[in-house]
N, C-alpha and C. Protein backbone atom coordinates (compact mmCIF):
# COMPACT_ATOMS: atom_id res chain seq x y z
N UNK A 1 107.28 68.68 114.65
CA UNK A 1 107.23 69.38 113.38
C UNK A 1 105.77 69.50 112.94
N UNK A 2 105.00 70.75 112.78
CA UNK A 2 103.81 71.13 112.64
C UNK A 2 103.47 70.52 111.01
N UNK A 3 102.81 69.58 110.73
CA UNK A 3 101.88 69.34 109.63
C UNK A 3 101.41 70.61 108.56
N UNK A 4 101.01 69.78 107.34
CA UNK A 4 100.50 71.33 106.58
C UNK A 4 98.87 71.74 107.14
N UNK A 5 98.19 70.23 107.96
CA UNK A 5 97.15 70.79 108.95
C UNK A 5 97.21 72.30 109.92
N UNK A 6 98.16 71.85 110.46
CA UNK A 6 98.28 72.47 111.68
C UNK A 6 98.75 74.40 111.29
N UNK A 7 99.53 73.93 109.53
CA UNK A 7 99.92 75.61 109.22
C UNK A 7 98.91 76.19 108.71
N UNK A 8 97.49 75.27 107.93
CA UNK A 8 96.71 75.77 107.81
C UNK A 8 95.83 76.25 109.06
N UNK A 9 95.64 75.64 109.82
CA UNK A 9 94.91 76.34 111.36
C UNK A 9 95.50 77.79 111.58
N UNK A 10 96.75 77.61 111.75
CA UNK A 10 97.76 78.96 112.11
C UNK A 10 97.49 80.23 110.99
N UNK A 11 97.19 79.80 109.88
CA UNK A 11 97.13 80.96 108.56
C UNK A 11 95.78 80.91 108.97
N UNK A 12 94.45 80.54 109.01
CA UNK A 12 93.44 80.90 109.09
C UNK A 12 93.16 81.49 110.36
N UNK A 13 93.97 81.24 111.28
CA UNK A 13 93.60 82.19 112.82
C UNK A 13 94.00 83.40 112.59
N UNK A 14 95.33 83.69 111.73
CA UNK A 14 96.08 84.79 111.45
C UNK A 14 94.62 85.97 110.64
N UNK A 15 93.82 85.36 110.36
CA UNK A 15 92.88 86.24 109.16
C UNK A 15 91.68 87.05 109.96
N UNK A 16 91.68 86.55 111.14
CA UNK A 16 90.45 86.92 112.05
C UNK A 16 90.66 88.55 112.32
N UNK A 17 89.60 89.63 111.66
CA UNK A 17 89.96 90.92 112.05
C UNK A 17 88.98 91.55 111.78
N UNK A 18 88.70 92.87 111.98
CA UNK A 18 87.61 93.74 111.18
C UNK A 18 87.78 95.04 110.91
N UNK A 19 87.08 95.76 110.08
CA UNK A 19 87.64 96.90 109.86
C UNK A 19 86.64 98.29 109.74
N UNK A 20 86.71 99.19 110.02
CA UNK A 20 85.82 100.55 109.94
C UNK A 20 86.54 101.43 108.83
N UNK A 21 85.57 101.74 107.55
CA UNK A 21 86.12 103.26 107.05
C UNK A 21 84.94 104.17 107.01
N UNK A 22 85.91 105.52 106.79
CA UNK A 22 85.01 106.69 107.89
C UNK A 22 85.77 108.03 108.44
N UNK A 23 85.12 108.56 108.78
CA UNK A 23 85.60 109.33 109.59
C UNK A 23 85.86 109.13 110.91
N UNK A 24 86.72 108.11 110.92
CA UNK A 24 87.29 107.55 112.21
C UNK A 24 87.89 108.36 113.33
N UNK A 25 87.48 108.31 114.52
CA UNK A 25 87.34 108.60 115.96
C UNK A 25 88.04 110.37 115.31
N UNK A 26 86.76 110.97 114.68
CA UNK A 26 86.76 112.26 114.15
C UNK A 26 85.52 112.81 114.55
N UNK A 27 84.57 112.88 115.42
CA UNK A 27 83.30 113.03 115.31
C UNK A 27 82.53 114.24 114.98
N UNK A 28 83.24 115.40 114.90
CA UNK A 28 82.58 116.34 114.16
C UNK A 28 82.58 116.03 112.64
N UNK A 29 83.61 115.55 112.14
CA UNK A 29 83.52 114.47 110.61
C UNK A 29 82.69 113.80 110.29
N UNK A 30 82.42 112.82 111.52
CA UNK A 30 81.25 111.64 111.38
C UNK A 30 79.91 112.15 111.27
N UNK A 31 79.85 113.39 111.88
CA UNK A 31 78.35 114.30 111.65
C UNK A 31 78.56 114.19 110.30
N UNK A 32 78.89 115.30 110.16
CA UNK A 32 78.80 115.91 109.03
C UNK A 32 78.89 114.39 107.49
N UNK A 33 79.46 113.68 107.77
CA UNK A 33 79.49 112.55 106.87
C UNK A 33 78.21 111.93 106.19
N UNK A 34 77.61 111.65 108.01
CA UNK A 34 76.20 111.12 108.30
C UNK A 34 74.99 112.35 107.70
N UNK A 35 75.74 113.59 107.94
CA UNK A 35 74.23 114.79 107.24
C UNK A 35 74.29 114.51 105.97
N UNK A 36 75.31 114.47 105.05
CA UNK A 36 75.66 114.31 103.78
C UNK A 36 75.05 112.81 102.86
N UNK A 37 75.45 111.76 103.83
CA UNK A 37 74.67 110.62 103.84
C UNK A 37 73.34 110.25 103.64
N UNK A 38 72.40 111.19 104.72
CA UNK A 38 71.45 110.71 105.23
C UNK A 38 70.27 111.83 104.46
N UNK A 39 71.55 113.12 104.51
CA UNK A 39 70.51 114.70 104.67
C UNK A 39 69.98 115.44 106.00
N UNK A 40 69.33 116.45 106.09
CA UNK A 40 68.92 116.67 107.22
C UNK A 40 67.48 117.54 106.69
N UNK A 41 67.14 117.83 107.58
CA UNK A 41 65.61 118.81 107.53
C UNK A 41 65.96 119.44 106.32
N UNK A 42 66.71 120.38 106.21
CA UNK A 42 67.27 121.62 105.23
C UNK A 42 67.92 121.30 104.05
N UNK A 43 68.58 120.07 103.83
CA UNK A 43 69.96 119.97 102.92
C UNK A 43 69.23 118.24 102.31
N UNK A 44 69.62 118.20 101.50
CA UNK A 44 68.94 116.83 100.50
C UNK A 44 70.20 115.92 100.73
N UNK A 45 70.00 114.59 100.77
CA UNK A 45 71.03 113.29 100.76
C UNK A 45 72.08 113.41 99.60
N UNK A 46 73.59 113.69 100.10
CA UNK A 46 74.23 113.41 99.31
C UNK A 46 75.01 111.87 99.30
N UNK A 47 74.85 110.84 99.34
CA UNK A 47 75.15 109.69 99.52
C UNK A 47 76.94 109.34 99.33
N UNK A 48 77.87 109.45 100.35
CA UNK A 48 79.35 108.99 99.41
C UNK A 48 79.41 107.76 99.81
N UNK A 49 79.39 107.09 101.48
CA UNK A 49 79.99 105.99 101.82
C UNK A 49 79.37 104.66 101.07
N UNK A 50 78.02 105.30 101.04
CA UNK A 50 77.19 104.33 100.84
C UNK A 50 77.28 103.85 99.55
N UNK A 51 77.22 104.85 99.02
CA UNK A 51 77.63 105.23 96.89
C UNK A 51 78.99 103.80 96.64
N UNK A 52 79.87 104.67 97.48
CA UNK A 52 81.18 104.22 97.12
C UNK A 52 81.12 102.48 97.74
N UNK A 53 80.51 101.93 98.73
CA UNK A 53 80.40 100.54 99.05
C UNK A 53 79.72 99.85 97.93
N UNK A 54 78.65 100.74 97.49
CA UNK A 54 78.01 99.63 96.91
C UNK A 54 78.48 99.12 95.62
N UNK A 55 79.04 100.68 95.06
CA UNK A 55 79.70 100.27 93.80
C UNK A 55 80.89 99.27 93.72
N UNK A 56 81.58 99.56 94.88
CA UNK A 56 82.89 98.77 94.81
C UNK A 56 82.84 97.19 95.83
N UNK A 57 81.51 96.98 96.03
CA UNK A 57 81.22 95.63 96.79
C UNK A 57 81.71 94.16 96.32
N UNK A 58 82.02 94.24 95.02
CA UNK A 58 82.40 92.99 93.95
C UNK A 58 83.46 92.95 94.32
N UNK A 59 84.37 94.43 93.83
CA UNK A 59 86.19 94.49 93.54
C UNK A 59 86.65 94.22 94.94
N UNK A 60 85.70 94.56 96.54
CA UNK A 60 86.17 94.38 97.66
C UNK A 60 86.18 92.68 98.13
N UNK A 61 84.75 92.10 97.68
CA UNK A 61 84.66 90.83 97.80
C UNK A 61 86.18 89.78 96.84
N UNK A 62 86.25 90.70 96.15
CA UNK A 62 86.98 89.60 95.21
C UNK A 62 88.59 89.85 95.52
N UNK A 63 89.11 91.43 96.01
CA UNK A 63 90.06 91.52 96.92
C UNK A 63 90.69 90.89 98.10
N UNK A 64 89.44 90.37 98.90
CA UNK A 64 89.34 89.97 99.82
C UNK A 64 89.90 88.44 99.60
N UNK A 65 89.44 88.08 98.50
CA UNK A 65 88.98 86.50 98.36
C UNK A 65 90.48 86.33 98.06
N UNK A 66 90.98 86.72 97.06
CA UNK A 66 92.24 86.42 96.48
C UNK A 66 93.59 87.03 97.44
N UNK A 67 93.16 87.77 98.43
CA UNK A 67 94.39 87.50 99.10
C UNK A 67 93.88 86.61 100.18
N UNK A 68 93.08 85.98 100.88
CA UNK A 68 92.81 85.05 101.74
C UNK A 68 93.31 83.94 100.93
N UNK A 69 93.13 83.80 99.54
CA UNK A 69 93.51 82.24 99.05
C UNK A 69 94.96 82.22 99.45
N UNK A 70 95.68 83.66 98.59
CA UNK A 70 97.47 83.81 98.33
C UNK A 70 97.87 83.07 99.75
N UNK A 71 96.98 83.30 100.87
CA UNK A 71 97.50 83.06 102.55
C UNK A 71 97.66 82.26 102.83
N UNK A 72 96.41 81.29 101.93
CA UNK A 72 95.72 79.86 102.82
C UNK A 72 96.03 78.98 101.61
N UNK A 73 97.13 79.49 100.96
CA UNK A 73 97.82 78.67 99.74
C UNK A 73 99.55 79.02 99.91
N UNK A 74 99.64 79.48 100.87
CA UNK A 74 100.80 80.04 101.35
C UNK A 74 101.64 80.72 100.20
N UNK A 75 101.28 81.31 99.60
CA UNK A 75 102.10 81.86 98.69
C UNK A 75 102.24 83.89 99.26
N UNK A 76 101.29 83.83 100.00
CA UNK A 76 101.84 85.36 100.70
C UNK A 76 101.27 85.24 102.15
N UNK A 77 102.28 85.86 103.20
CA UNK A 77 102.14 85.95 104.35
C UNK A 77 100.89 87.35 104.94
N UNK A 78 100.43 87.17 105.50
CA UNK A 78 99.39 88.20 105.82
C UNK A 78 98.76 87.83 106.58
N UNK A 79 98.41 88.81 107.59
CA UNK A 79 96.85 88.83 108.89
C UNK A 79 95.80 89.59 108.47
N UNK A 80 94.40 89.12 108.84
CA UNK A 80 93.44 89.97 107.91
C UNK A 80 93.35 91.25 108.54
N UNK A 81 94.25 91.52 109.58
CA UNK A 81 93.91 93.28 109.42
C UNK A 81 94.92 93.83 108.50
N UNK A 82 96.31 93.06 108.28
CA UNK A 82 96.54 93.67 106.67
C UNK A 82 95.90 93.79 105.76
N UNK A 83 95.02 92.76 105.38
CA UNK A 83 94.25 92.67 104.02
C UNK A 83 93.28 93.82 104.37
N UNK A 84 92.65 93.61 105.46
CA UNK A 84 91.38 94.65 105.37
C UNK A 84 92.02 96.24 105.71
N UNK A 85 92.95 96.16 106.10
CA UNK A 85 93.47 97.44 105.85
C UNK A 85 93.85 97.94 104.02
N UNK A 86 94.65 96.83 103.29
CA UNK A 86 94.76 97.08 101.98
C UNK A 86 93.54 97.49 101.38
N UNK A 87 92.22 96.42 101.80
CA UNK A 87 90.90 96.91 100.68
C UNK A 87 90.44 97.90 101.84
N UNK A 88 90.56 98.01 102.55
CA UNK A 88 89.84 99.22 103.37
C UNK A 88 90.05 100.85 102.80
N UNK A 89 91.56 100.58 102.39
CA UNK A 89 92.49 101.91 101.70
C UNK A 89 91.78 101.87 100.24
N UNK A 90 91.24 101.07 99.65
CA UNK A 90 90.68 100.95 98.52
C UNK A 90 89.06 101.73 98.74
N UNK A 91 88.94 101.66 99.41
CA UNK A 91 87.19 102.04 99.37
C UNK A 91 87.26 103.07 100.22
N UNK A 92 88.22 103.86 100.91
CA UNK A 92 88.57 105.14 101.14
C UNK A 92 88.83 105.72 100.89
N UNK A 93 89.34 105.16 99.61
CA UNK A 93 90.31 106.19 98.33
C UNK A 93 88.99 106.66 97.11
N UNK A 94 87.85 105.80 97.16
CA UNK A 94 87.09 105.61 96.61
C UNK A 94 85.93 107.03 97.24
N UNK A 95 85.79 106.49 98.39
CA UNK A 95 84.74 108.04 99.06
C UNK A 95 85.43 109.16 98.84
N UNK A 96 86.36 109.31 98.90
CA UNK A 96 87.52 110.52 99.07
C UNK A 96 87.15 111.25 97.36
N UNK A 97 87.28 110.20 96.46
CA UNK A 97 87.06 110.73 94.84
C UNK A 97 85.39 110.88 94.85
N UNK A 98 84.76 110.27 95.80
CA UNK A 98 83.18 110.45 95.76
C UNK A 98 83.15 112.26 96.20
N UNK A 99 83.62 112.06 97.47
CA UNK A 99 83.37 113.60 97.95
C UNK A 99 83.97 114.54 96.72
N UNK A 100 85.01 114.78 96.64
CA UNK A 100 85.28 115.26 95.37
C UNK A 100 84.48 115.30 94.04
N UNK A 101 83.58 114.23 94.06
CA UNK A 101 82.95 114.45 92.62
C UNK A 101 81.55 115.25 92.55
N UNK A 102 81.40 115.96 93.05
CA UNK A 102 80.23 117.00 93.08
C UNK A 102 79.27 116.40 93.43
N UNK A 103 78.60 115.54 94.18
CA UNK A 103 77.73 114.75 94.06
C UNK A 103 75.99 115.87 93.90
N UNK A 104 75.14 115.06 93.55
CA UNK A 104 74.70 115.88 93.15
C UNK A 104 73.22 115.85 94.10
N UNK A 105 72.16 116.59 94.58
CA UNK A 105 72.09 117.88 93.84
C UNK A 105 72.71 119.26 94.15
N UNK A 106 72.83 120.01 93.44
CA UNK A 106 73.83 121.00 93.55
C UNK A 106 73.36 122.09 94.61
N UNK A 107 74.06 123.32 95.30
CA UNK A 107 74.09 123.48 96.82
C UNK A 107 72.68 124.60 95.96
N UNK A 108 72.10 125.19 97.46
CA UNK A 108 71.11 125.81 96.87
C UNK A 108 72.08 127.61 97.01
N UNK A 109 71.28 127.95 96.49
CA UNK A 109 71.77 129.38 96.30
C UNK A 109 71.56 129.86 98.00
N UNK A 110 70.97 129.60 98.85
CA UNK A 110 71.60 130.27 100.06
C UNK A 110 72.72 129.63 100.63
N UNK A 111 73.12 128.62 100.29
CA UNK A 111 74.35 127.71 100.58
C UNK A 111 75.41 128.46 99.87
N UNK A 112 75.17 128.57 98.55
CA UNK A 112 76.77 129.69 97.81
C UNK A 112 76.94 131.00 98.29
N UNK A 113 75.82 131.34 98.54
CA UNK A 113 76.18 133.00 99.51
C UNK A 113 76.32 132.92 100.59
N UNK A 114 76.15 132.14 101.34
CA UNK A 114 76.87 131.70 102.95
C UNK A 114 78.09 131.42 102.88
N UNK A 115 78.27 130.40 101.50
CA UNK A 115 80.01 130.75 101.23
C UNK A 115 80.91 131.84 100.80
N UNK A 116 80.29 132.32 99.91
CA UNK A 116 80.64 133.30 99.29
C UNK A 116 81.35 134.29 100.30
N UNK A 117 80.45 134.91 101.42
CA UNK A 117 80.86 135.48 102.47
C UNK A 117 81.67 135.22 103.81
N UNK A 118 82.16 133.97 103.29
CA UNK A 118 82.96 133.27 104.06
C UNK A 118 84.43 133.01 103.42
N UNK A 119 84.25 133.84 102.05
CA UNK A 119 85.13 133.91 101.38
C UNK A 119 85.56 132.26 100.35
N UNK A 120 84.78 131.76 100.27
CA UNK A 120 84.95 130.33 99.56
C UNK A 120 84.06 130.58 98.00
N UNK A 121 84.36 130.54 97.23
CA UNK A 121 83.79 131.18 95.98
C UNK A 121 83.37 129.68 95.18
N UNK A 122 83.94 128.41 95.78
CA UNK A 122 83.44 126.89 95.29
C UNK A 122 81.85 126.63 95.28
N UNK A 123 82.01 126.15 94.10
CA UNK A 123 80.00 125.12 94.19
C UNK A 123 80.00 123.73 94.38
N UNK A 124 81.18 123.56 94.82
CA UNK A 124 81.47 122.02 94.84
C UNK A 124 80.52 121.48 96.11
N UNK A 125 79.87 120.45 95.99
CA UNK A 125 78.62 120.29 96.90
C UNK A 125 79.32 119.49 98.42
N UNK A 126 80.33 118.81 98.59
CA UNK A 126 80.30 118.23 99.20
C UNK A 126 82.02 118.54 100.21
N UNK A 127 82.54 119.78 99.21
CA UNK A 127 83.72 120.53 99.66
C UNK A 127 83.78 121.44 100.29
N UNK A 128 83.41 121.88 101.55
CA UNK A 128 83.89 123.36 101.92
C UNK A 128 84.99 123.77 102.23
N UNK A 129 85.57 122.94 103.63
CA UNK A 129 86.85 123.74 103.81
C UNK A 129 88.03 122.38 103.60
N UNK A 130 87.51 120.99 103.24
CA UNK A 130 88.27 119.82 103.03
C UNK A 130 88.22 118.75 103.73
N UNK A 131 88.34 119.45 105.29
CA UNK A 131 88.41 119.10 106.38
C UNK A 131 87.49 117.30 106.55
N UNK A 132 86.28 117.40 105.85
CA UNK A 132 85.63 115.36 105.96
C UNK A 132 86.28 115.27 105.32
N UNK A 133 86.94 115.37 104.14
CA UNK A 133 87.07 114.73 102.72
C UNK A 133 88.84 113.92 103.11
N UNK A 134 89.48 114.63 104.36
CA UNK A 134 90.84 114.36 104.89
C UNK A 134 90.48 113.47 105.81
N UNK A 135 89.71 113.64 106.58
CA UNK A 135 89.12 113.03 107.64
C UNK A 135 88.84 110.90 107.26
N UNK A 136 88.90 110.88 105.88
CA UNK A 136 88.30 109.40 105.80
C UNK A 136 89.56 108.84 106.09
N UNK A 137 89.46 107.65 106.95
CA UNK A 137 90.54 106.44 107.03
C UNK A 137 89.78 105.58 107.45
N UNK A 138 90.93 104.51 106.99
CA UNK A 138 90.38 102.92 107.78
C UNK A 138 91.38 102.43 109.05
N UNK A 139 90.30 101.96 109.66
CA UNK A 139 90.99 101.35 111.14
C UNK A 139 90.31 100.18 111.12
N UNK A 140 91.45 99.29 111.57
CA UNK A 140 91.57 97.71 111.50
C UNK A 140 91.97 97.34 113.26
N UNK A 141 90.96 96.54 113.41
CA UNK A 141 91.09 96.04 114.60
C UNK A 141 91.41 94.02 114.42
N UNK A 142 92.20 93.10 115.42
CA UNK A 142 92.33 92.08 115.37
C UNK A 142 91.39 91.34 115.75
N UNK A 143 90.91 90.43 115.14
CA UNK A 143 90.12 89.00 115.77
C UNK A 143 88.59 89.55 115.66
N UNK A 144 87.96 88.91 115.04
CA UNK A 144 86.61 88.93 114.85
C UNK A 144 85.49 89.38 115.70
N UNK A 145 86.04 89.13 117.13
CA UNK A 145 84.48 90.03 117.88
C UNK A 145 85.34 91.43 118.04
N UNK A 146 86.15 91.77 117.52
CA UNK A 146 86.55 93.42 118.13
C UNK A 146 85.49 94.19 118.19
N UNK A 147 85.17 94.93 119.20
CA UNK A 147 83.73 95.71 119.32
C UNK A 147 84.28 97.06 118.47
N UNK A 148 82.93 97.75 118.27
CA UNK A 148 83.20 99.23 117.23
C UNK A 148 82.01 99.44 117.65
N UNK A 149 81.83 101.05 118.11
CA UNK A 149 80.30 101.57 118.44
C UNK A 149 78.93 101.28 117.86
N UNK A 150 77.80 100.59 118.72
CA UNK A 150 76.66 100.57 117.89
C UNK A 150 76.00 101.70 117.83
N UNK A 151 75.19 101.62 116.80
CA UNK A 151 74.08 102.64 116.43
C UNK A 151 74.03 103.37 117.66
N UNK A 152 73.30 102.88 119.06
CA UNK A 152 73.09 103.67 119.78
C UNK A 152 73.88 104.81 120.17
N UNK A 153 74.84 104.54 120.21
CA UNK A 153 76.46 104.90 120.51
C UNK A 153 76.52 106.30 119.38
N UNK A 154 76.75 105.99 118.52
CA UNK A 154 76.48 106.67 117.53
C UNK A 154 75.87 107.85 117.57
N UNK A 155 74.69 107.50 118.15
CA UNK A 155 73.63 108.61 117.78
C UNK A 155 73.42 109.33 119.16
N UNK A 156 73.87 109.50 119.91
CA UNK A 156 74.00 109.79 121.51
C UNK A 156 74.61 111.61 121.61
């Protein structure tokens, strides 16, 4: 008969996971995420992922914290790629209202007549056809070294 040692070992192995949000294994998304992000030669930094982490870095830490206790106090069953899937859906739901919120600065006037003639009559800066703004999810992988592309990888 396993000890409350031994169920604590078992609930804390259960928590080992990690998680990506993003424009997950989307990579014409992930461009375009990263131009928006970063900027490019032509187009000024519109910041969402980054916006949306930093603001919500507390409510994720403290998400995090309080369902790891509920686990490791046994009062709720869970593996941390549930949890990090729950706050993952939280801070995806979060970029998703970022892209949506006009971020600013606003498109330049050869940007609205490139739309314009494309038939899109929006000034919304970070909306054209929807397509990133659908594109964000989180993917949760098990156990702590799960690999996820580095930088190099990335940028290839």
């Amino acid at each position: 008969m396993p000890d409350a040692f031994d169920q604590l070992i078992r609930d804390v192995s259960r928590l080992s996971a990690s998680a990506v949000v993003g424009a997950v294994d989307d990579e014409e998304n992930a461009s375009k995420l990263a131009y928006q992000e970063f900027g490019t030669r032509n187009a000024p930094p519109r910041p969402t992922l980054s916006a949306a982490t930093d603001r919500l870095a507390r409510p994720i830490n403290d998400a995090i914290k309080r369902r790891v206790v509920a686990v490791l106090s046994s009062s709720r069953t869970m593996t941390g790629e549930t949890i990090l899937a729950e706050v993952g859906g939280m801070l995806a739901e979060e970029v998703r209202n970022a892209i949506d919120g006009n971020t600013p600065p606003p498109l330049a006037p050869s940007t609205l007549a490139a739309r314009r003639r494309r038939g899109n009559f929006s000034a919304r800066t970070l909306v054209d056809t929807g397509k990133m703004r659908l594109s964000i999810k989180v993917d949760t992988k098990p156990g702590a070294s799960a690999q996820w592309p580095d930088d190099d990888d990335m940028l290839e």
